[in-house]
PDB file of N, CA and C in Angstrom:
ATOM      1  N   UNK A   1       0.821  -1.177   0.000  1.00  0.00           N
ATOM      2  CA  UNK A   1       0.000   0.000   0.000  1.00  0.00           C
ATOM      3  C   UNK A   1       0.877   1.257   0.000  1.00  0.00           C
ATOM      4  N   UNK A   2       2.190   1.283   0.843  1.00  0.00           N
ATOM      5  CA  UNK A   2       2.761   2.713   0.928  1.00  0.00           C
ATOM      6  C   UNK A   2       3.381   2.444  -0.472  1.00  0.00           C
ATOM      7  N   UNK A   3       3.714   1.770  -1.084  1.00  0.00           N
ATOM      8  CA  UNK A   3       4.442   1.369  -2.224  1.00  0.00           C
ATOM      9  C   UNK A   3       2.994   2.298  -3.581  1.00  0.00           C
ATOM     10  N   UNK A   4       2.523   1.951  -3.576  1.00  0.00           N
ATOM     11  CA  UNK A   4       0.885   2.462  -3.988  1.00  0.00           C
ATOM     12  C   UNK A   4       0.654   4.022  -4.052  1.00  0.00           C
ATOM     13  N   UNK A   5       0.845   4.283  -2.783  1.00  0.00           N
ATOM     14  CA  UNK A   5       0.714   5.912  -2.516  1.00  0.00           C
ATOM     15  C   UNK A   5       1.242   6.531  -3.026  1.00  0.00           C
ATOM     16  N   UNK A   6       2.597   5.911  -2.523  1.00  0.00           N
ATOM     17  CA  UNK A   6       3.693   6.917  -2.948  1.00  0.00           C
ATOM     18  C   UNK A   6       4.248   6.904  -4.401  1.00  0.00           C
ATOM     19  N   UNK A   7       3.978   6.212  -5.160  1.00  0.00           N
ATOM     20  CA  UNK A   7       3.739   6.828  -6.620  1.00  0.00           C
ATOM     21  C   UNK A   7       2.474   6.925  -6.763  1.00  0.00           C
ATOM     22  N   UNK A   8       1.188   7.150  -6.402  1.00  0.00           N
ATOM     23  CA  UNK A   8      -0.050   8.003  -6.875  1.00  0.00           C
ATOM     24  C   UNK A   8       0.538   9.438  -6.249  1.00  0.00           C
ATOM     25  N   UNK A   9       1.258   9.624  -5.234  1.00  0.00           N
ATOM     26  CA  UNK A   9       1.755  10.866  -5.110  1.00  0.00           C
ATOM     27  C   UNK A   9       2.731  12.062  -5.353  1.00  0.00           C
ATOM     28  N   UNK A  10       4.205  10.647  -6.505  1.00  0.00           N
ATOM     29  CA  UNK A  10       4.441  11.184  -7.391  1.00  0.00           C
ATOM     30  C   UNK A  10       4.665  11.717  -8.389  1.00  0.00           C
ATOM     31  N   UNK A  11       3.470  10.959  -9.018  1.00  0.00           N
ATOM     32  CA  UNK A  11       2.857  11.320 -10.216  1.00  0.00           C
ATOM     33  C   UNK A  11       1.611  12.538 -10.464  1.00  0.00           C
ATOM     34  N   UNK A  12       2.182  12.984 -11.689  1.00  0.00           N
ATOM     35  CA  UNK A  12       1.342  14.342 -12.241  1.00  0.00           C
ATOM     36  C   UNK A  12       0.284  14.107 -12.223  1.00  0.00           C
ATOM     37  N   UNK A  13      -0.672  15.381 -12.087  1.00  0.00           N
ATOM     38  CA  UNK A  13      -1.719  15.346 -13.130  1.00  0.00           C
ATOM     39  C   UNK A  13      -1.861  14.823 -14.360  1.00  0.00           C
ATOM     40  N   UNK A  14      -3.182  13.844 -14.775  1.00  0.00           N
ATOM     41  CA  UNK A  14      -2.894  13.131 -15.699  1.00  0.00           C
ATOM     42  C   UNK A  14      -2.051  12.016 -16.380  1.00  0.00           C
ATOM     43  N   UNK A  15      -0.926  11.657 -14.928  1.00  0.00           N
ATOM     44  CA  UNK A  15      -0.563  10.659 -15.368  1.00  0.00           C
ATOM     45  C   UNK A  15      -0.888   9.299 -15.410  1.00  0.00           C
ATOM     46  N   UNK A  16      -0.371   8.097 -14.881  1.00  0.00           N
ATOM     47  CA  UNK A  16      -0.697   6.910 -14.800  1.00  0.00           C
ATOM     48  C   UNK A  16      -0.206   6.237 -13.937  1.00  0.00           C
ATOM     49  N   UNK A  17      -0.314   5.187 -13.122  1.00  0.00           N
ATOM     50  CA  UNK A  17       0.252   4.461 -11.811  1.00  0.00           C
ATOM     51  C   UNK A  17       0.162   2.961 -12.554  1.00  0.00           C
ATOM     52  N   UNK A  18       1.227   2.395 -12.902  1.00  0.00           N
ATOM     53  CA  UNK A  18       1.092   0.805 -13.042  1.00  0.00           C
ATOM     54  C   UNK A  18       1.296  -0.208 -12.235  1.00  0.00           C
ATOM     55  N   UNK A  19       0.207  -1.197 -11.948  1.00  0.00           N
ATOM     56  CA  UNK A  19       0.652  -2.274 -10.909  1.00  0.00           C
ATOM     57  C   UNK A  19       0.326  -3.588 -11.470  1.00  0.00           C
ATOM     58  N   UNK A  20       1.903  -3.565 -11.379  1.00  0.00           N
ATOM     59  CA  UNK A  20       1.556  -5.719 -12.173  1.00  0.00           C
ATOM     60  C   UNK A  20       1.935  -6.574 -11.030  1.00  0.00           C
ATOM     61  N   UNK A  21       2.169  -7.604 -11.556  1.00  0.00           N
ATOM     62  CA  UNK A  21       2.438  -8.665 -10.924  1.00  0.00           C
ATOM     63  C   UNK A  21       2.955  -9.961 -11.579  1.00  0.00           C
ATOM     64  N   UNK A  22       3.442 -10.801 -11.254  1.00  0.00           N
ATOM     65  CA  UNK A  22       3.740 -12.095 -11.869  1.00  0.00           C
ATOM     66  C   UNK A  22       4.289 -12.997 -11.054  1.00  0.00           C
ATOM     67  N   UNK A  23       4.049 -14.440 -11.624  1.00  0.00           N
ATOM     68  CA  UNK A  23       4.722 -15.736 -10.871  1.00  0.00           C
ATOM     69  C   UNK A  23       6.355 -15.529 -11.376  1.00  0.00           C
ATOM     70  N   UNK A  24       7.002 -15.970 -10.141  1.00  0.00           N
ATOM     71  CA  UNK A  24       9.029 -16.381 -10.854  1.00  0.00           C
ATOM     72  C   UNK A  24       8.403 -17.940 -10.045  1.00  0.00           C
ATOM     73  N   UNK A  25       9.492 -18.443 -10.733  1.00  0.00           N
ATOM     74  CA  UNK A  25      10.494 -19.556 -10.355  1.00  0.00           C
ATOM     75  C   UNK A  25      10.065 -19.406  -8.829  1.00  0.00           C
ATOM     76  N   UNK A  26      10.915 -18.224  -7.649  1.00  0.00           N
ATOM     77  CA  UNK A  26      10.990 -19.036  -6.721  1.00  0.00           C
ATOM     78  C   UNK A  26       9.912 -18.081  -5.770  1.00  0.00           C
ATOM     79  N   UNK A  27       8.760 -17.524  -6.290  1.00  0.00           N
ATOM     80  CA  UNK A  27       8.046 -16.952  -5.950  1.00  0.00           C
ATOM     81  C   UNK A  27       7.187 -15.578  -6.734  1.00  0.00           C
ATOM     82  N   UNK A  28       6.810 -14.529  -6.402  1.00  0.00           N
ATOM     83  CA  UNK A  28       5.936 -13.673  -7.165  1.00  0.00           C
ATOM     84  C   UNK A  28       6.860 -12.253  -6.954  1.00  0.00           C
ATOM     85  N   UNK A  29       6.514 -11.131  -8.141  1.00  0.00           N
ATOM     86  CA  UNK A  29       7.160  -9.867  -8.267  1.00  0.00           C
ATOM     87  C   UNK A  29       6.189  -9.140  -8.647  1.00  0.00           C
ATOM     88  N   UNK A  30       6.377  -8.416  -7.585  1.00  0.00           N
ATOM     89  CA  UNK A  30       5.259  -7.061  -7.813  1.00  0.00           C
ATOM     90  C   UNK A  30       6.276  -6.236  -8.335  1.00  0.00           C
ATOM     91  N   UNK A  31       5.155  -4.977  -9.432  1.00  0.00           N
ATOM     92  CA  UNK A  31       5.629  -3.569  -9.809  1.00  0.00           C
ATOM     93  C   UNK A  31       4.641  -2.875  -9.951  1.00  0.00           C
ATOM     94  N   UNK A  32       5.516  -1.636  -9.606  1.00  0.00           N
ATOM     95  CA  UNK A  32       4.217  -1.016  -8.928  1.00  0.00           C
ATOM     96  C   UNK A  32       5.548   0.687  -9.835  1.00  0.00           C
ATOM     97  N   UNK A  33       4.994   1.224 -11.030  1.00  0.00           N
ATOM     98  CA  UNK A  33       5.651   2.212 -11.849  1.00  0.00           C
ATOM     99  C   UNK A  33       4.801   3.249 -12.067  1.00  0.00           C
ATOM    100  N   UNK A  34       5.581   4.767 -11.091  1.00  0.00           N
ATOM    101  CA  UNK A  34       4.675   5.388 -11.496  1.00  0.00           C
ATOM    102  C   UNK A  34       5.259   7.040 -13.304  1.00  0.00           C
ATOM    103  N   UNK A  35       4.888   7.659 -13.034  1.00  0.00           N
ATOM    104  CA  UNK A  35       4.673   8.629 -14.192  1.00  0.00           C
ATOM    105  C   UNK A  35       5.934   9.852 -13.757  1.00  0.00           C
ATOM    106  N   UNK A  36       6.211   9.859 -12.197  1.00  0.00           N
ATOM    107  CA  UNK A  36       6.978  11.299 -11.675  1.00  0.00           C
ATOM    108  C   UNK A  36       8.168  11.511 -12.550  1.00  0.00           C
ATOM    109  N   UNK A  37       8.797  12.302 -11.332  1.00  0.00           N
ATOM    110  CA  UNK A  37      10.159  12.655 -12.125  1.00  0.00           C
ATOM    111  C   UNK A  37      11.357  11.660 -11.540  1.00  0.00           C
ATOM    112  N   UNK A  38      11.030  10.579 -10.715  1.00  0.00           N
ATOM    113  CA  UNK A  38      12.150   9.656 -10.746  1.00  0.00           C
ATOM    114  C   UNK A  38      12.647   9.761  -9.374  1.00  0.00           C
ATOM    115  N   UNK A  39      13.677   8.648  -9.126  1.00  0.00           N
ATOM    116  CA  UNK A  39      14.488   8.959  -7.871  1.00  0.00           C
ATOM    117  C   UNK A  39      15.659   8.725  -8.562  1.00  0.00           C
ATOM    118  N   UNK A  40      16.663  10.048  -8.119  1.00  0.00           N
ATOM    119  CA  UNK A  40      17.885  10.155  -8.936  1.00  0.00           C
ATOM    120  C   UNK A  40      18.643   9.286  -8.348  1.00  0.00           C
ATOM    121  N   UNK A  41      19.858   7.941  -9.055  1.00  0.00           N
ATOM    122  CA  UNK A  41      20.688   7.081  -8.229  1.00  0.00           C
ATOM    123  C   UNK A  41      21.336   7.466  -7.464  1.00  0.00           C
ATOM    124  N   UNK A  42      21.729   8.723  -6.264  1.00  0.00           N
ATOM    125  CA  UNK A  42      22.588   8.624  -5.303  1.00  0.00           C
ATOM    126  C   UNK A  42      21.186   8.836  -4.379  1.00  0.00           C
ATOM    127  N   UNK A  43      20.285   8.755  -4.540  1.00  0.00           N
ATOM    128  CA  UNK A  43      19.288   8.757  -3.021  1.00  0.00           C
ATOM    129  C   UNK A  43      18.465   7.462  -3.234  1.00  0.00           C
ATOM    130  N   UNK A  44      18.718   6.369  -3.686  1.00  0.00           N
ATOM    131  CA  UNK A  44      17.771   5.127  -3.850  1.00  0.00           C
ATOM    132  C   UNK A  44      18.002   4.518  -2.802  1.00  0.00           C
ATOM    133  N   UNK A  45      19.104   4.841  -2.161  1.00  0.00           N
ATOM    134  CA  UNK A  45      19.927   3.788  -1.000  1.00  0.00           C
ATOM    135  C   UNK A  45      19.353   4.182   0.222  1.00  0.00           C
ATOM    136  N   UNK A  46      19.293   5.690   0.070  1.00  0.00           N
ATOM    137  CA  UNK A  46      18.709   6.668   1.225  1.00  0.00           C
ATOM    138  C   UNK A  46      16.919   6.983   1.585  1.00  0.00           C
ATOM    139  N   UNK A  47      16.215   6.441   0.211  1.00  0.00           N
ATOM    140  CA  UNK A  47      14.727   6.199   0.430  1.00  0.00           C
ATOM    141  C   UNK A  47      14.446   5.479   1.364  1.00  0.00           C
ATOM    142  N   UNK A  48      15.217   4.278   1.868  1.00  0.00           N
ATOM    143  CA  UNK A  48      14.157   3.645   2.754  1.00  0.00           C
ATOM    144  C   UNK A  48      15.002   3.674   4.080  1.00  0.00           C
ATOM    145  N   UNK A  49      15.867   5.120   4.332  1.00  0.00           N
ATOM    146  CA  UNK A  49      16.223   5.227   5.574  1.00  0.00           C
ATOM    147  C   UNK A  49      14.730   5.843   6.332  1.00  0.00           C
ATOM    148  N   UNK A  50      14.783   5.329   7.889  1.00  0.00           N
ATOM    149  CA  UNK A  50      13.613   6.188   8.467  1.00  0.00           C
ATOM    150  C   UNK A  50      13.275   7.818   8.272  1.00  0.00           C
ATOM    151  N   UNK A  51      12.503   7.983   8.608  1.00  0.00           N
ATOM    152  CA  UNK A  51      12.353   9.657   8.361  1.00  0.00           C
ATOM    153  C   UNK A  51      13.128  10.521   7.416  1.00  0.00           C
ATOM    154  N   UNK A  52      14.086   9.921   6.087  1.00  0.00           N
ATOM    155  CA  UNK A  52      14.142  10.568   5.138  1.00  0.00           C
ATOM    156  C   UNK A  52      13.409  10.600   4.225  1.00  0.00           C
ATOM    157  N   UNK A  53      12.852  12.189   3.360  1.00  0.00           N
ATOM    158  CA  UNK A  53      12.052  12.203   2.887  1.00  0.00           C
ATOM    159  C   UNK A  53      12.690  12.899   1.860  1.00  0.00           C
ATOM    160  N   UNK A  54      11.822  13.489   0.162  1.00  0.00           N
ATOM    161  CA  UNK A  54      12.839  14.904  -0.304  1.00  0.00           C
ATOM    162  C   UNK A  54      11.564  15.572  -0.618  1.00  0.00           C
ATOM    163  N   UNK A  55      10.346  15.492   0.239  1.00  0.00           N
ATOM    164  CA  UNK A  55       9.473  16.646   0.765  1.00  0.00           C
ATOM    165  C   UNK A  55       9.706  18.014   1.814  1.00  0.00           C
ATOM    166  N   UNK A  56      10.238  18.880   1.597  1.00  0.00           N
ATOM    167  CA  UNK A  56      10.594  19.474   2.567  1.00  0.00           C
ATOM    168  C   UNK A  56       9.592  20.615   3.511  1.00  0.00           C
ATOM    169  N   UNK A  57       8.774  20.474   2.665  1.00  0.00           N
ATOM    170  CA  UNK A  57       7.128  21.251   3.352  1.00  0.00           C
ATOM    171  C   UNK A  57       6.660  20.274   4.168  1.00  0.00           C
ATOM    172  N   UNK A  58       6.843  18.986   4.230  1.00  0.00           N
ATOM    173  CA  UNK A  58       5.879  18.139   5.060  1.00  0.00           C
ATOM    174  C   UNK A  58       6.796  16.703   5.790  1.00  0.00           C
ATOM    175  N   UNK A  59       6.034  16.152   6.775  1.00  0.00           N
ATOM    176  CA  UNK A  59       7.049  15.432   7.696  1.00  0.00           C
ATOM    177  C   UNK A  59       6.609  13.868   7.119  1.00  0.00           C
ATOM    178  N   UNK A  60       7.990  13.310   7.556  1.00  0.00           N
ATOM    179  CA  UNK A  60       6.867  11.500   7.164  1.00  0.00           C
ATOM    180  C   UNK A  60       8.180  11.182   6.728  1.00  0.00           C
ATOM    181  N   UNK A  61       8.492  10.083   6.093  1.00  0.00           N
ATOM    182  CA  UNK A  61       9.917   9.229   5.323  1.00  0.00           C
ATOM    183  C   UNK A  61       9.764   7.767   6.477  1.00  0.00           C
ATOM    184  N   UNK A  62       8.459   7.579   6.416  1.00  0.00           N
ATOM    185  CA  UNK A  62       8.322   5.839   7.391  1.00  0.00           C
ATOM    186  C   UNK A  62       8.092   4.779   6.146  1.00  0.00           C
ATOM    187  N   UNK A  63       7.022   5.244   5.440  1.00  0.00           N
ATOM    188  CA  UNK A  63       6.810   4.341   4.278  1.00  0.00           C
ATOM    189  C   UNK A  63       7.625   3.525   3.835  1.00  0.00           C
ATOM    190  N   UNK A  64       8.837   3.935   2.929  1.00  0.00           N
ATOM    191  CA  UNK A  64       9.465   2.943   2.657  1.00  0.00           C
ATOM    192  C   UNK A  64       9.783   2.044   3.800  1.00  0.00           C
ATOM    193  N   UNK A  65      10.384   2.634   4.286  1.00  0.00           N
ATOM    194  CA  UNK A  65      11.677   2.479   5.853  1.00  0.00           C
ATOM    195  C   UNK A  65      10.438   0.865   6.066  1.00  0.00           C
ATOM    196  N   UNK A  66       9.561   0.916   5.979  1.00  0.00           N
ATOM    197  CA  UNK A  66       8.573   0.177   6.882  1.00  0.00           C
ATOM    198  C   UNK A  66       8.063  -1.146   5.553  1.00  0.00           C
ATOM    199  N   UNK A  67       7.874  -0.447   4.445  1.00  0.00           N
ATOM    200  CA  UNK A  67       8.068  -1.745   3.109  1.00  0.00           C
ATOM    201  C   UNK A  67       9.207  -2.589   2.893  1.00  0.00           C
ATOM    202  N   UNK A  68      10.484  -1.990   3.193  1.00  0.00           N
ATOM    203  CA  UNK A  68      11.369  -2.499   3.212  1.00  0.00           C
ATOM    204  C   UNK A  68      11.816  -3.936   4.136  1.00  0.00           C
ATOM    205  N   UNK A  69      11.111  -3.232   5.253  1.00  0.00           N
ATOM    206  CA  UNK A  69      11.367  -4.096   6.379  1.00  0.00           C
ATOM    207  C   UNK A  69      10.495  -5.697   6.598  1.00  0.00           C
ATOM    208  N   UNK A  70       9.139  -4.761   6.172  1.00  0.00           N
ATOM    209  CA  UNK A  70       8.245  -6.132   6.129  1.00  0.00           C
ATOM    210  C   UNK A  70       8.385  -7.343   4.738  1.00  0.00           C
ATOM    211  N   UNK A  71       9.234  -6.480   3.300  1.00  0.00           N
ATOM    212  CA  UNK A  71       9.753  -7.667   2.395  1.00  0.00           C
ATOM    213  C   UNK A  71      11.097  -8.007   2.744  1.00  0.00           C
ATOM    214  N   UNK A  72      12.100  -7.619   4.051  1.00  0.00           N
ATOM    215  CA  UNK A  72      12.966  -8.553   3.858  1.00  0.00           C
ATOM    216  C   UNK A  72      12.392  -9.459   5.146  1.00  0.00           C
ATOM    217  N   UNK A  73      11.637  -9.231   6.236  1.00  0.00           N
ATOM    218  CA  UNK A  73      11.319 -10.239   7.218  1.00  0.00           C
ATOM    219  C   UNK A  73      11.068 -11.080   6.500  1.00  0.00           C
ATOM    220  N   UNK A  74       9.627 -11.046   4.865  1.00  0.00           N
ATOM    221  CA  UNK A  74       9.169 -12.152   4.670  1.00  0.00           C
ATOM    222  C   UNK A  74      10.013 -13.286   3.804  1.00  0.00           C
ATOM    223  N   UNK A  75      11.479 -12.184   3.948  1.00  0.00           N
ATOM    224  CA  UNK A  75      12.649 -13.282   3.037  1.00  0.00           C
ATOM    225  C   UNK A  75      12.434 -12.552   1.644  1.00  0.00           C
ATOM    226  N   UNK A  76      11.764 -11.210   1.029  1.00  0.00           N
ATOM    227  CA  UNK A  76      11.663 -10.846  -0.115  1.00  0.00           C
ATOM    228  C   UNK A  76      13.142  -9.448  -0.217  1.00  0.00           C
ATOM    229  N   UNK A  77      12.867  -9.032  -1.272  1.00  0.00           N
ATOM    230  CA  UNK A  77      14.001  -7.672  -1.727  1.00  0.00           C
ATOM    231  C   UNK A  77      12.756  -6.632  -2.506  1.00  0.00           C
ATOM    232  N   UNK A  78      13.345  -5.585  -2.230  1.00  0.00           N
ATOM    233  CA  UNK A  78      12.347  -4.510  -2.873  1.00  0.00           C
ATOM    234  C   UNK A  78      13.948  -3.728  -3.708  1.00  0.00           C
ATOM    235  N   UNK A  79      13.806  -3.410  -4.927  1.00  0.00           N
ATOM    236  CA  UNK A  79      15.090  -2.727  -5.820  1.00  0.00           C
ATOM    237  C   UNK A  79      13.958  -1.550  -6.550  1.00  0.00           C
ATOM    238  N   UNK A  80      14.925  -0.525  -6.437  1.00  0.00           N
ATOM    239  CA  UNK A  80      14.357   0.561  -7.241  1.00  0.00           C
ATOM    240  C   UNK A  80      15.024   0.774  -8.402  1.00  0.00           C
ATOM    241  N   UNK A  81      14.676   1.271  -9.318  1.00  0.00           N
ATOM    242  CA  UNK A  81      15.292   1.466 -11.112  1.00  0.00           C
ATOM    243  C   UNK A  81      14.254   2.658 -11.663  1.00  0.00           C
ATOM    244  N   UNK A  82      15.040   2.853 -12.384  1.00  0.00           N
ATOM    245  CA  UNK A  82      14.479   3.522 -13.935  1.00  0.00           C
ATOM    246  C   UNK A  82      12.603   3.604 -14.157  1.00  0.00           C
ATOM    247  N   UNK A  83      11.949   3.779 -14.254  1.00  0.00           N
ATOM    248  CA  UNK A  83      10.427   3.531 -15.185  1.00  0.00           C
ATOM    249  C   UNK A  83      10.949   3.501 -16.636  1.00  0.00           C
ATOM    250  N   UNK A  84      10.164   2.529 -17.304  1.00  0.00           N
ATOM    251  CA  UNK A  84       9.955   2.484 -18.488  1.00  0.00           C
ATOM    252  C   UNK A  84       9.670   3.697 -19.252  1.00  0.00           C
ATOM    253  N   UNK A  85       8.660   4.355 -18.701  1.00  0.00           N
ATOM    254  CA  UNK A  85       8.056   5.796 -19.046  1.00  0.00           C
ATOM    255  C   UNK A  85       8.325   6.722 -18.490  1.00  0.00           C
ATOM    256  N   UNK A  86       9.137   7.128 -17.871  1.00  0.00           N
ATOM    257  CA  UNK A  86      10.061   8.005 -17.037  1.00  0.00           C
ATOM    258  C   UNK A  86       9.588   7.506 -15.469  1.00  0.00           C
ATOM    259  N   UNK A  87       9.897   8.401 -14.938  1.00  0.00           N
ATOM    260  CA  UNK A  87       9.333   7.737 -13.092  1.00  0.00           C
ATOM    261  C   UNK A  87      10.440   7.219 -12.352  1.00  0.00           C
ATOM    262  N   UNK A  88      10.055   6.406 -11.386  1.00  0.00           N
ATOM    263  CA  UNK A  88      10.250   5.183 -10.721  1.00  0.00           C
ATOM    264  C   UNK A  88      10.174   4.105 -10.750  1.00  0.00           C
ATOM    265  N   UNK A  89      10.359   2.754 -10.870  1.00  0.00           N
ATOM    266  CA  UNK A  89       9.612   1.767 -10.317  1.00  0.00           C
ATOM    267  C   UNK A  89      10.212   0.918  -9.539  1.00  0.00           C
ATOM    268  N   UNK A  90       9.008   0.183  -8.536  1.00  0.00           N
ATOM    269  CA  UNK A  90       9.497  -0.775  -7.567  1.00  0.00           C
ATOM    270  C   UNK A  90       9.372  -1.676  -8.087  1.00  0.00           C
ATOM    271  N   UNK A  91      10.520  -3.067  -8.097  1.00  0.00           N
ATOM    272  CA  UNK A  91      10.005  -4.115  -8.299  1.00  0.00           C
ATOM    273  C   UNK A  91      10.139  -4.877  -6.756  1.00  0.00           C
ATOM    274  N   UNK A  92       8.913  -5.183  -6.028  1.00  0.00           N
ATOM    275  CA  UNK A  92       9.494  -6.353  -5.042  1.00  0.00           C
ATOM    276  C   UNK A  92       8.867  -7.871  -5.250  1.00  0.00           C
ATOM    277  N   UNK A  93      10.063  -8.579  -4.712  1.00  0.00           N
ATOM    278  CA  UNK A  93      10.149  -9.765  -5.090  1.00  0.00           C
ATOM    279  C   UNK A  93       9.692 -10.544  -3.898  1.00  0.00           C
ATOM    280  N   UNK A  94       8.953 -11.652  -3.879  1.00  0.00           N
ATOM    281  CA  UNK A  94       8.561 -12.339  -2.479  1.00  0.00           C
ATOM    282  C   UNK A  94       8.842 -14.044  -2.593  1.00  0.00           C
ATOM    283  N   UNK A  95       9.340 -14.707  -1.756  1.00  0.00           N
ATOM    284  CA  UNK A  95       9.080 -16.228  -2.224  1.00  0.00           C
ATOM    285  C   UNK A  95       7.987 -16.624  -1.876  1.00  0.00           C
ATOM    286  N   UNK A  96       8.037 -17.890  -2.350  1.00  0.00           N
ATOM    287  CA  UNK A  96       6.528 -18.530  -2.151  1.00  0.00           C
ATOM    288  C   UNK A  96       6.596 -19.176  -1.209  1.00  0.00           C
ATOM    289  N   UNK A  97       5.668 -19.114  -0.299  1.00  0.00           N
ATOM    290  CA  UNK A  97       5.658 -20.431   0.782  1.00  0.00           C
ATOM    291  C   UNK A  97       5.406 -21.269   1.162  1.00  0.00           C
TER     292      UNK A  97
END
């Protein structure tokens, strides 16, 4: 869900939010790509520190910090990259159980 938000929130007016999904081999991969302007590669590492955010009008930076945590308890990885269509996207990966 914060994975969800937070590209419906950084995406424009008029853009688009994509959420797929699929079976792997050793379990399922969500993506979840939205339309924004991206997370530039020296802060991808730093998104899912607690309370960092690059909102500076408003407080919060738990979201990731807190997705992160609950796909590696369940044994999954969450990696950020590029969008296809400019953006972001998450892919996280989960095994099956």
């Amino acid at each position: 869900m914060n994975l969800a938000l937070n590209a419906i929130d950084a995406t424009p007016a008029g853009g688009a939010v994509a959420l797929r999904g699929r079976a792997t081999a050793p379990g399922v991969e969500l993506i979840i790509a939205d339309q924004g302007s991206g997370i530039p590669p020296d802060l991808r590492s730093r998104v899912f520190e607690p309370f960092f955010t690059s909102h500076s009008n408003r407080p919060g930076g738990l979201g990731l910090a807190i997705s992160r945590r609950i796909t590696e308890e369940a044994g999954g990885s969450i990696q950020i990259t590029d969008g296809a269509e400019g953006g972001a996207e998450f892919r996280v990966r989960l095994p099956s159980l």
